[in-house]
N, C-alpha and C. Protein backbone atom coordinates (compact mmCIF):
# COMPACT_ATOMS: atom_id res chain seq x y z
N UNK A 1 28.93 42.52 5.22
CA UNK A 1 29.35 41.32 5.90
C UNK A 1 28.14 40.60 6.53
N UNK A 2 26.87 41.15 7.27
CA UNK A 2 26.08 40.97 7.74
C UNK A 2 25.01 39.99 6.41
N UNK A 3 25.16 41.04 5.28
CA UNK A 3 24.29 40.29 4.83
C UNK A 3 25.22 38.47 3.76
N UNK A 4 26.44 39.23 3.85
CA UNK A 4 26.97 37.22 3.45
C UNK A 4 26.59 36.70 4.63
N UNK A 5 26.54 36.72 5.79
CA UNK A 5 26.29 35.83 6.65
C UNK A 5 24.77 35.62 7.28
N UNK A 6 23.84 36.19 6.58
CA UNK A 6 22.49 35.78 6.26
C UNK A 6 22.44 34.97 4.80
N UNK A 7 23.05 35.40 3.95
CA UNK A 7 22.76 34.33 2.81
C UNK A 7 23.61 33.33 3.04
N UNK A 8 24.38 32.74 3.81
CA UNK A 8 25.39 31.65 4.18
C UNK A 8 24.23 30.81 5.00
N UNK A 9 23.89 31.29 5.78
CA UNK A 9 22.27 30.94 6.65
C UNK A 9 21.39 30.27 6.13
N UNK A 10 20.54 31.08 5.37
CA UNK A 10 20.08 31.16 4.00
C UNK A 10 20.59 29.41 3.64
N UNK A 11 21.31 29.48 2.40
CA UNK A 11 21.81 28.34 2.11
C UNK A 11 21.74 27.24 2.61
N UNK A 12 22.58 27.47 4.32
CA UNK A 12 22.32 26.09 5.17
C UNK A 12 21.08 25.67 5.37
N UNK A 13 20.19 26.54 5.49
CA UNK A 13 18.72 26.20 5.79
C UNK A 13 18.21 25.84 4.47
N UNK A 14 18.83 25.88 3.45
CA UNK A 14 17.72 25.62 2.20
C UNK A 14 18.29 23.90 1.89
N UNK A 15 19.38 23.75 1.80
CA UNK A 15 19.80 22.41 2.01
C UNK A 15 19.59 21.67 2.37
N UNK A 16 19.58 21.72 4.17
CA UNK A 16 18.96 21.02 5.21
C UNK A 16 17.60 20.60 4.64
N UNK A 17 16.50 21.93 4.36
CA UNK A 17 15.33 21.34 4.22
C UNK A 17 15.45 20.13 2.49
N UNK A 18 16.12 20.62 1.85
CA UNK A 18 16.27 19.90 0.31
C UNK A 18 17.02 18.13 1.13
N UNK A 19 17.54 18.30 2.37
CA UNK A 19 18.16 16.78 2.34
C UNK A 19 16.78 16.63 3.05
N UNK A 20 16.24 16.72 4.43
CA UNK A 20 14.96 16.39 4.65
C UNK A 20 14.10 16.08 3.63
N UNK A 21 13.43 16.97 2.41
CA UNK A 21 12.59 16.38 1.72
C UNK A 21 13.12 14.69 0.92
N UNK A 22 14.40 14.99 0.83
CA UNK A 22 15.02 13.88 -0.05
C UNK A 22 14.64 12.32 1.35
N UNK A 23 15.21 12.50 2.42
CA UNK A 23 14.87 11.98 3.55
C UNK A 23 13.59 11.51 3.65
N UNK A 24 12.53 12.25 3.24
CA UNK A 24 11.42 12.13 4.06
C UNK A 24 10.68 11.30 2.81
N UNK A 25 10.71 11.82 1.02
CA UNK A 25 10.46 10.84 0.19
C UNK A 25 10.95 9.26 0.47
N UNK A 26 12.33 9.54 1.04
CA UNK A 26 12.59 8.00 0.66
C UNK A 26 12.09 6.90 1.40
N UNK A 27 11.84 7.68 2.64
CA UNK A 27 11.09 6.87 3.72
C UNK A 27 9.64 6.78 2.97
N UNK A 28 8.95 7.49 2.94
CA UNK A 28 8.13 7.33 1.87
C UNK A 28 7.36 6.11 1.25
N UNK A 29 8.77 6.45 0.12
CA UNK A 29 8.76 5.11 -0.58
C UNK A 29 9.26 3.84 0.03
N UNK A 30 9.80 3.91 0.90
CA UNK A 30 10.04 2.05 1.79
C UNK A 30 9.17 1.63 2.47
N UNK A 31 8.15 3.04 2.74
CA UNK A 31 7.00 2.37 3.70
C UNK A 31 5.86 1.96 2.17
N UNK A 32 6.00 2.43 1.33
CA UNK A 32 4.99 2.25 0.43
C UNK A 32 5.07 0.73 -0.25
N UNK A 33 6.67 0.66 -0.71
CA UNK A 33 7.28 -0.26 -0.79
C UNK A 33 6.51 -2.07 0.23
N UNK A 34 6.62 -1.39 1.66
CA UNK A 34 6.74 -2.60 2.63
C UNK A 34 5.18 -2.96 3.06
N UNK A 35 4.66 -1.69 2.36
CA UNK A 35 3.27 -1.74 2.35
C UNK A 35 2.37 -2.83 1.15
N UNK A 36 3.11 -2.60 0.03
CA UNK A 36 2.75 -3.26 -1.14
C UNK A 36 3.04 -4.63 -0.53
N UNK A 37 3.93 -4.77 0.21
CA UNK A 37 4.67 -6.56 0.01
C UNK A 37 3.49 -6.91 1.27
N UNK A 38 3.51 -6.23 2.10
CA UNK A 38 2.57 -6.66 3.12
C UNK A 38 1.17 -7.29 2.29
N UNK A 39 0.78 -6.59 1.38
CA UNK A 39 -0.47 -6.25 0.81
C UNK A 39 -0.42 -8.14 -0.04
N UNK A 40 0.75 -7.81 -0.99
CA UNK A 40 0.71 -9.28 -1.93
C UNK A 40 0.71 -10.40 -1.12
N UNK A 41 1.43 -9.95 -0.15
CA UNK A 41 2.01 -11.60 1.09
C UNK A 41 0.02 -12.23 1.78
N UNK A 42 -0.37 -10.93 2.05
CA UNK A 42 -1.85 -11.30 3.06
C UNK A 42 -2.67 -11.79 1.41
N UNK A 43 -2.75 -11.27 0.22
CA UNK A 43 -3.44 -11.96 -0.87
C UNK A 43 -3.13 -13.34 -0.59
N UNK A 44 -1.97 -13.60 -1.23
CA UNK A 44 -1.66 -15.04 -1.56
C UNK A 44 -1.94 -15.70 -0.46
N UNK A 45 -1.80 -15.72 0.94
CA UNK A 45 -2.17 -16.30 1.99
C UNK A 45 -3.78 -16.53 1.63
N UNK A 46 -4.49 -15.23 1.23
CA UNK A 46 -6.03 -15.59 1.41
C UNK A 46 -6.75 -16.78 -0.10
N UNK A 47 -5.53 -16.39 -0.77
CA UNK A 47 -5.55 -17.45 -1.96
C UNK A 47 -5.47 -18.86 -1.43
N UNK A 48 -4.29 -18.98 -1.03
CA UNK A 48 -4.18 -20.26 -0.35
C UNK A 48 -5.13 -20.68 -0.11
N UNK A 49 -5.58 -20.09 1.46
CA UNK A 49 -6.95 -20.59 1.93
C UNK A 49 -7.98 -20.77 1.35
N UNK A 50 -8.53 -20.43 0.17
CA UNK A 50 -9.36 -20.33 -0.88
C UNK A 50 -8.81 -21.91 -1.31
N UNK A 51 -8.04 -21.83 -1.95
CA UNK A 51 -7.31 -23.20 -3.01
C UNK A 51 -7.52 -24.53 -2.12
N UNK A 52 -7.50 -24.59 -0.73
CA UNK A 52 -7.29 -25.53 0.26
C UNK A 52 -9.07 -25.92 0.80
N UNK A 53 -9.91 -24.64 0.76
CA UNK A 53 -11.28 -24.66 0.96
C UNK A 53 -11.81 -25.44 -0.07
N UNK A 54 -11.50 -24.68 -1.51
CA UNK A 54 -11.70 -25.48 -2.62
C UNK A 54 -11.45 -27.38 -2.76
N UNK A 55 -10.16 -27.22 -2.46
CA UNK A 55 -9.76 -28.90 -2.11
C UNK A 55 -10.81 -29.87 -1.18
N UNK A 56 -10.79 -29.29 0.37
CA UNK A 56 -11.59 -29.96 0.60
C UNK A 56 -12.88 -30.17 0.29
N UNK A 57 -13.44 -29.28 -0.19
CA UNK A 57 -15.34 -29.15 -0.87
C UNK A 57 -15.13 -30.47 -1.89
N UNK A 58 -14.34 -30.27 -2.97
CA UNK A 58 -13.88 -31.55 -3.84
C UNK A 58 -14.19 -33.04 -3.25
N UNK A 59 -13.10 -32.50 -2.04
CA UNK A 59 -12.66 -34.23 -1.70
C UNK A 59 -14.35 -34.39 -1.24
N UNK A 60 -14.91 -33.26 -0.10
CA UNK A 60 -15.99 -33.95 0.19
C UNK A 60 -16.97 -34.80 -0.75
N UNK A 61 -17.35 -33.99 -1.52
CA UNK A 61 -18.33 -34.19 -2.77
C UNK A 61 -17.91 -35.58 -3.19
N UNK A 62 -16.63 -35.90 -3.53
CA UNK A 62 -16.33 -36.99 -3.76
C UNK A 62 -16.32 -37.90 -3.07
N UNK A 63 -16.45 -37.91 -1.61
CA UNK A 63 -16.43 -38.89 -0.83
C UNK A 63 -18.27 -39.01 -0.80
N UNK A 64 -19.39 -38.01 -1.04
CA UNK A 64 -20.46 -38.26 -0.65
C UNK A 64 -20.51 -39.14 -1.61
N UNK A 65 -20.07 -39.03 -2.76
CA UNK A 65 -20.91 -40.29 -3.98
C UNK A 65 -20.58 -41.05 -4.36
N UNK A 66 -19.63 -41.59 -3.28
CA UNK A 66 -18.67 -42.93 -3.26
C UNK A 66 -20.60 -44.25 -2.39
């Protein structure tokens, strides 16, 4: 009897840790996830600023040889 109620134990504890790992991947992946979007969102922003730097250098140039 002693020992079903170590492998009943047993079990609960192996579960628990199997939903934790499942838990702890998925977080994981949403931070990896929110990490990537963070990552594309600050590019394209620095693109922008690039595309808009670019613009004005243009306009200048064009206004010097007016």
């Amino acid at each position: 009897m002693k020992a079903e109620a170590e492998e009943g134990t047993r079990k609960r504890e192996q579960l628990f840790m199997e939903h934790e790992l499942k838990r702890k991947k998925m977080l994981v992946e949403a931070n990896t996830s929110l990490q990537h979007e963070k990552l594309k969102i600050n590019m394209d922003r620095e693109i922008a600023k690039l595309e808009a730097i670019e613009r004005r250098e243009l306009e200048f140039q064009h206004l010097r040889k007016k």
